[in-house]
C-alpha atoms as a PDB file:
ATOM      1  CA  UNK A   1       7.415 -10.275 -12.254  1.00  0.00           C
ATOM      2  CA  UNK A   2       8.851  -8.214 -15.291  1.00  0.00           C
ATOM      3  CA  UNK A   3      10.861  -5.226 -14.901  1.00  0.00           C
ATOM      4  CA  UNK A   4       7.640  -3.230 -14.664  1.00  0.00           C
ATOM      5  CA  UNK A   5       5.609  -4.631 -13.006  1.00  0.00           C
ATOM      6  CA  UNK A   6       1.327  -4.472 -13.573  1.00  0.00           C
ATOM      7  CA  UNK A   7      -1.008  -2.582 -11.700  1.00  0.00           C
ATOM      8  CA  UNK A   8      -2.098  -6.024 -10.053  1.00  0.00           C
ATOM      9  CA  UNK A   9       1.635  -6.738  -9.329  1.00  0.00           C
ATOM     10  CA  UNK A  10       1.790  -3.395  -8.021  1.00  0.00           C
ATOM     11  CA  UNK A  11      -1.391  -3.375  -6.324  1.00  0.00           C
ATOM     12  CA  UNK A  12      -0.458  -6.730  -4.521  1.00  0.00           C
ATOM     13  CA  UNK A  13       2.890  -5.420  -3.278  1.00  0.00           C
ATOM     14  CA  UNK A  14       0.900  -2.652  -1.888  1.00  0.00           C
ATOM     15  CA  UNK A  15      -1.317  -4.684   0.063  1.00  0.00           C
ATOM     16  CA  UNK A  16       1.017  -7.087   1.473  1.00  0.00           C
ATOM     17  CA  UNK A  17       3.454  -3.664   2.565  1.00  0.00           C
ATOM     18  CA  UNK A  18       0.850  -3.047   5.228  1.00  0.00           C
ATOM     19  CA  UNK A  19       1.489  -6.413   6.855  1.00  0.00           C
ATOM     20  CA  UNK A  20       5.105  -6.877   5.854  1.00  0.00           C
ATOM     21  CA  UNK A  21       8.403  -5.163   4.966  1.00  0.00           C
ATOM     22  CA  UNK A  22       9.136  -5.693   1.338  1.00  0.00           C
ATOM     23  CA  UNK A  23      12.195  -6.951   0.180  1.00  0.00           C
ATOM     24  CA  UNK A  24      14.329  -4.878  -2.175  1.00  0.00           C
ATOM     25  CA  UNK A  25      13.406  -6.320  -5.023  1.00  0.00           C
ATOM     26  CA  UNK A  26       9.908  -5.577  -4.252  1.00  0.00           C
ATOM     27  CA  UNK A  27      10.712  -1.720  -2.807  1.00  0.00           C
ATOM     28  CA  UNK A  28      12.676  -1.905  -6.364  1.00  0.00           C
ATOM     29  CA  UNK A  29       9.349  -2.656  -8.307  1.00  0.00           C
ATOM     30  CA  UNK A  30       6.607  -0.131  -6.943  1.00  0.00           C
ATOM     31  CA  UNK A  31       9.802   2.648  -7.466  1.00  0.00           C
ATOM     32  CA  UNK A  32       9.382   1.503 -11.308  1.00  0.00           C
ATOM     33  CA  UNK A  33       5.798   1.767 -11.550  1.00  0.00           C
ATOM     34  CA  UNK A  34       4.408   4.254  -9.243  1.00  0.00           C
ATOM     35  CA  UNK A  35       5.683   7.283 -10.906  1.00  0.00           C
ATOM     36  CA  UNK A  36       4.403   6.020 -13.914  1.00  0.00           C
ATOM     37  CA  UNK A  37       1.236   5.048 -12.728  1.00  0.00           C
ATOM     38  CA  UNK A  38      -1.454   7.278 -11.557  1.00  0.00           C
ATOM     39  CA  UNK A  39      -3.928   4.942 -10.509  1.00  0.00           C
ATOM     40  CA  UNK A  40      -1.351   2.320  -8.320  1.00  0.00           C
ATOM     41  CA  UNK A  41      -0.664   6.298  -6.721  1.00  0.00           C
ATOM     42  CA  UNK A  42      -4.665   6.589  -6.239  1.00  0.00           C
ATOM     43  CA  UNK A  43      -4.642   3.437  -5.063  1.00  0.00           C
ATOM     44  CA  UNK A  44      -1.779   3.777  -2.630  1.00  0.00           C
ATOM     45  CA  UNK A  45      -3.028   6.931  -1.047  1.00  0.00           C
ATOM     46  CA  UNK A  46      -6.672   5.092  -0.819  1.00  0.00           C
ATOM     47  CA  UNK A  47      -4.875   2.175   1.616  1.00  0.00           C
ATOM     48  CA  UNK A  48      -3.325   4.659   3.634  1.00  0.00           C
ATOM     49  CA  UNK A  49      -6.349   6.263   3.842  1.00  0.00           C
ATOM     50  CA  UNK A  50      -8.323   3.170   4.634  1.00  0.00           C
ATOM     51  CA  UNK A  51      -5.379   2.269   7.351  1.00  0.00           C
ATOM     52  CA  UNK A  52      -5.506   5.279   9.454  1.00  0.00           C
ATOM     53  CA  UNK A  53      -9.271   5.264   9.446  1.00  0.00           C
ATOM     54  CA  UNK A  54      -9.503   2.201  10.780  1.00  0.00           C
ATOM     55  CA  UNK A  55      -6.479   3.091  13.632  1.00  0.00           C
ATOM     56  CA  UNK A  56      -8.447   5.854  14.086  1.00  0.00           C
ATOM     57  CA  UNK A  57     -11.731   3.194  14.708  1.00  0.00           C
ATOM     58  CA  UNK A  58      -9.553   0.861  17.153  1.00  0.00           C
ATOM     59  CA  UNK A  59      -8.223   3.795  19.304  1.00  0.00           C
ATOM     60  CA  UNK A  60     -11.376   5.245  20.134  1.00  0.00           C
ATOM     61  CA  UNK A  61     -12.936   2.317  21.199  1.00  0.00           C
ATOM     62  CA  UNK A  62     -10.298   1.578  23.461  1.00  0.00           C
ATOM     63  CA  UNK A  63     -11.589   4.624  25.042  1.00  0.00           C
ATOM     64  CA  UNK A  64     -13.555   3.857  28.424  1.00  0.00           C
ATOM     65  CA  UNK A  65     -17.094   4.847  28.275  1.00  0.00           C
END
């Protein structure tokens, strides 16, 4: 990984952050590219999005019927 990373770097790290903590290094490389970056940001919000949808998904079919 250079010091900025690419949008599939970036897009990677971003990915893998939903099933792990990143290291510092890692934490150090989306803070490099994201403000530089609009669509890693679009991208970003769009897993977040995708996240919480599918929490919302599990939760209420927990619910009893």
């Amino acid at each position: 990984m250079s010091f900025i990373p690419s949008c599939k770097e970036v897009s990677e790290l971003l990915s893998q952050a939903q099933e792990r903590p990143l290291t510092f290094p890692e934490k150090f490389a989306l803070h490099v590219h994201l403000p530089l970056c609009k669509g890693c940001r679009n991208f970003r919000e769009q897993l977040g999005f995708i996240r919480a949808a599918v929490r919302r998904y599990i939760d209420q079919d927990d619910t009893p019927r």
